[in-house]
N, C-alpha and C. Protein backbone atom coordinates (compact mmCIF):
# COMPACT_ATOMS: atom_id res chain seq x y z
N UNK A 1 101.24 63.66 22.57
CA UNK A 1 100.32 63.39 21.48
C UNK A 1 100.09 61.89 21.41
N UNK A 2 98.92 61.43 21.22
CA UNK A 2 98.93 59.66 21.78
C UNK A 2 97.07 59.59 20.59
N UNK A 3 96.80 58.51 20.38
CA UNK A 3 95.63 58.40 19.45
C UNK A 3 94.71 57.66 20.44
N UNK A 4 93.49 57.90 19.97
CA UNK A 4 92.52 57.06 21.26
C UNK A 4 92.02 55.63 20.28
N UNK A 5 90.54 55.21 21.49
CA UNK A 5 90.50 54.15 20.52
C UNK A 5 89.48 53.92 19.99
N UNK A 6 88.75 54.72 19.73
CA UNK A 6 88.11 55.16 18.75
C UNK A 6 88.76 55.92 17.61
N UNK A 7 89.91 56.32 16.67
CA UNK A 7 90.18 56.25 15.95
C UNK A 7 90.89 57.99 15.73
N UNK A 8 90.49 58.87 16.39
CA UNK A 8 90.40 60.25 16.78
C UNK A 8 91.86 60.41 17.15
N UNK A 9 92.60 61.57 16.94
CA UNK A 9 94.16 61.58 16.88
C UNK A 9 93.63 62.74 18.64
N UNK A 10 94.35 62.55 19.58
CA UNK A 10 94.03 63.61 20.76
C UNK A 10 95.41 64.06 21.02
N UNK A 11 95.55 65.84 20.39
CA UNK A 11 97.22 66.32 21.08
C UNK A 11 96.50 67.19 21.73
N UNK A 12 97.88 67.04 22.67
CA UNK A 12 97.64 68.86 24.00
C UNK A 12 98.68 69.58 23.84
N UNK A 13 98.57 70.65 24.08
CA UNK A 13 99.47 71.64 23.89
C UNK A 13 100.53 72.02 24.97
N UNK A 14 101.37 72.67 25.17
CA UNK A 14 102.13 73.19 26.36
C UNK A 14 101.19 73.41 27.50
N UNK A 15 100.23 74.18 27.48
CA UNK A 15 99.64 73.98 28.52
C UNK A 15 98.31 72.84 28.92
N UNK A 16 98.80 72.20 28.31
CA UNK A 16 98.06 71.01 28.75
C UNK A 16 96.45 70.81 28.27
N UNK A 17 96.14 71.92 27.60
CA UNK A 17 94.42 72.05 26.81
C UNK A 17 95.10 70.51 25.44
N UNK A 18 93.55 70.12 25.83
CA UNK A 18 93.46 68.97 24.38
C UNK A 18 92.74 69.42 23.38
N UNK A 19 93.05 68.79 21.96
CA UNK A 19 92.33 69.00 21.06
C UNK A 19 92.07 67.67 20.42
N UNK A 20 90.78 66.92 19.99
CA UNK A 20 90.69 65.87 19.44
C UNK A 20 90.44 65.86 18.14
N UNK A 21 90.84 65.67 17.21
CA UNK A 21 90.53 65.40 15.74
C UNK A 21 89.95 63.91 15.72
N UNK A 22 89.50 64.55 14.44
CA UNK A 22 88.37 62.86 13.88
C UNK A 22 89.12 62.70 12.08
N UNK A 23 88.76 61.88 11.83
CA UNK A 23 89.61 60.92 10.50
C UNK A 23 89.04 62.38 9.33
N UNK A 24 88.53 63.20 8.85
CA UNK A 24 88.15 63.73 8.26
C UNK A 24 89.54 65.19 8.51
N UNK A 25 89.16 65.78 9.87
CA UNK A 25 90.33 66.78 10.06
C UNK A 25 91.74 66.27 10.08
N UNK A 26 92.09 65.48 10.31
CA UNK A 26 93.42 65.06 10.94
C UNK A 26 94.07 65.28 8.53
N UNK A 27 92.95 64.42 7.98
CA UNK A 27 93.19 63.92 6.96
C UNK A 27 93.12 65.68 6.16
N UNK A 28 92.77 66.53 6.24
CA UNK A 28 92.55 67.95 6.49
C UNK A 28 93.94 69.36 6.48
N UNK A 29 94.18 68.38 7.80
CA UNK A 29 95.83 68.86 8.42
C UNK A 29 96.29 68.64 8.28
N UNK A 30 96.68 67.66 7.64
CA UNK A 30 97.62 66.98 7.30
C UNK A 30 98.63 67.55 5.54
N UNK A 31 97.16 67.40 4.66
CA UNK A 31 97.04 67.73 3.96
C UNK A 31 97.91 69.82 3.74
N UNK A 32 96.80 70.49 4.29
CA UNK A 32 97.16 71.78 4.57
C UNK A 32 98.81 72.03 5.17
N UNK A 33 98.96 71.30 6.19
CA UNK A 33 100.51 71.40 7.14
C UNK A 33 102.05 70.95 5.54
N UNK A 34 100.96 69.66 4.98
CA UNK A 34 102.57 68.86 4.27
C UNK A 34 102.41 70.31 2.92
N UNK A 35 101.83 71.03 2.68
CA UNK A 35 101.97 71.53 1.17
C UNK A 35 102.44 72.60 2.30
N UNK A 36 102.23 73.21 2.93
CA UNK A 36 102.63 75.12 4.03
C UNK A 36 104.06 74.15 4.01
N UNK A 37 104.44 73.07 4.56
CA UNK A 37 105.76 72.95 5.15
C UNK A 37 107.00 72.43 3.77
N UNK A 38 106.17 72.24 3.00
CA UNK A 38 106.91 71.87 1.55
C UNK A 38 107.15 72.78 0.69
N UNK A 39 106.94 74.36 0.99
CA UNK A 39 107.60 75.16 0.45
C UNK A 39 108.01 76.59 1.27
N UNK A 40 109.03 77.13 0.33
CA UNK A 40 109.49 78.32 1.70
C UNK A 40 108.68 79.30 1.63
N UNK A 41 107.82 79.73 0.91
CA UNK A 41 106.88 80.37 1.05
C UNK A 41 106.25 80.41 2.35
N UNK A 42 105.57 78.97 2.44
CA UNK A 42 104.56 78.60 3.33
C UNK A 42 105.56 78.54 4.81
N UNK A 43 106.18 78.15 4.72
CA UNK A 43 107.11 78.44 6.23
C UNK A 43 107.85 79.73 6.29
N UNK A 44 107.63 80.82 5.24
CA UNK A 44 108.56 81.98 5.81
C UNK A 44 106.82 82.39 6.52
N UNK A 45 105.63 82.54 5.67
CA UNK A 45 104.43 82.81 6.44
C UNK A 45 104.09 82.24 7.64
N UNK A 46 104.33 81.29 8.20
CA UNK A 46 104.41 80.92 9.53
C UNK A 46 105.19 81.62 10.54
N UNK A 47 106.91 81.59 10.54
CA UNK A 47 107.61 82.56 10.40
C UNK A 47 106.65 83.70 11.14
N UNK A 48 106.46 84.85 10.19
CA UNK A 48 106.20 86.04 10.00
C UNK A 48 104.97 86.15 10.98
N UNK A 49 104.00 85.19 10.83
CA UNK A 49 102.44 85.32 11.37
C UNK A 49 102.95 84.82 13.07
N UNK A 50 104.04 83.89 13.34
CA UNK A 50 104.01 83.10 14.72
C UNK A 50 105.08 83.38 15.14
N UNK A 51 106.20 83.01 14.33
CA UNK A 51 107.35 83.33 14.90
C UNK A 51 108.09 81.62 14.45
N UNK A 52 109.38 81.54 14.54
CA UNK A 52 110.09 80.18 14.11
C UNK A 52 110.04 79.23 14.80
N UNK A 53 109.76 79.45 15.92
CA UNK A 53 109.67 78.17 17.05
C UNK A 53 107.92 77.52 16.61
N UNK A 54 107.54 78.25 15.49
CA UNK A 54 106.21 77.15 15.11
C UNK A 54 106.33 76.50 14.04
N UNK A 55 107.50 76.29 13.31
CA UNK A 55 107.99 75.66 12.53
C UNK A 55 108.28 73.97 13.05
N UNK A 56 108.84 74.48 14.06
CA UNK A 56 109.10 72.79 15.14
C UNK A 56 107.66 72.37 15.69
N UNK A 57 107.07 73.19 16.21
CA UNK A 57 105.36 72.59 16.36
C UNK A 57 104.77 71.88 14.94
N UNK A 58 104.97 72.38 13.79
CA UNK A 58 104.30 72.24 12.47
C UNK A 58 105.23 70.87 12.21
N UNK A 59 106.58 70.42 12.16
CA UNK A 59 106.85 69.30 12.41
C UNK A 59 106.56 68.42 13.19
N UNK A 60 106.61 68.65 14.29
CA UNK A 60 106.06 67.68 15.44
C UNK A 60 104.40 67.41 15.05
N UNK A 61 103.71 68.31 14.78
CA UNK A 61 102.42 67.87 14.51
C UNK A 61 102.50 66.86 13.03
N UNK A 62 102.81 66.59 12.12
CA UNK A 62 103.17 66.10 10.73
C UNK A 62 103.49 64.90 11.56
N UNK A 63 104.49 64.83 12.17
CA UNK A 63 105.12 63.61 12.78
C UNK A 63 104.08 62.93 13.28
N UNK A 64 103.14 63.55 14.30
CA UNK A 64 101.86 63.07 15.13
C UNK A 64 100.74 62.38 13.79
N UNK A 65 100.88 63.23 12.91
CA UNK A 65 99.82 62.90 11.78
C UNK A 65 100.15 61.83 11.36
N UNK A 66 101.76 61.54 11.39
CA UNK A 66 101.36 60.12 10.67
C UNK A 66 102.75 60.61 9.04
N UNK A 67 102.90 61.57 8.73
CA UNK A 67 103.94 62.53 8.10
C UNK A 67 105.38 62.50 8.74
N UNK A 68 106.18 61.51 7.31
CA UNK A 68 107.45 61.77 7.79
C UNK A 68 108.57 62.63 6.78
């Protein structure tokens, strides 16, 4: 996960597909990810919908955002 320079946050995934966000989404996801990961609600639904190993993605992405 690395930021470009134009201002756009760019992560790839395990298999190597990118996704670029712009200052509007990132600010978006950020938002959405810190309130899902700030209660157990919102992470037993992750959980349930993905499975627990997307709990560590949902951190690592927070981390990427700029979220510590």
């Amino acid at each position: 996960m690395n930021g470009s320079e134009n201002g756009e946050l760019i992560l790839s995934d395990q298999t190597g597909a990118l996704l670029m966000l712009n200052k509007e989404e990132r600010k978006l996801l950020k938002q959405l990810l810190s309130m899902t990961m700030g209660s157990e609600s919102g992470k037993a639904y992750i959980i349930k919908k993905l499975g627990p190993e997307y709990i560590k993605v949902a951190e690592k992405l927070l981390q990427a955002l700029g979220v510590t």
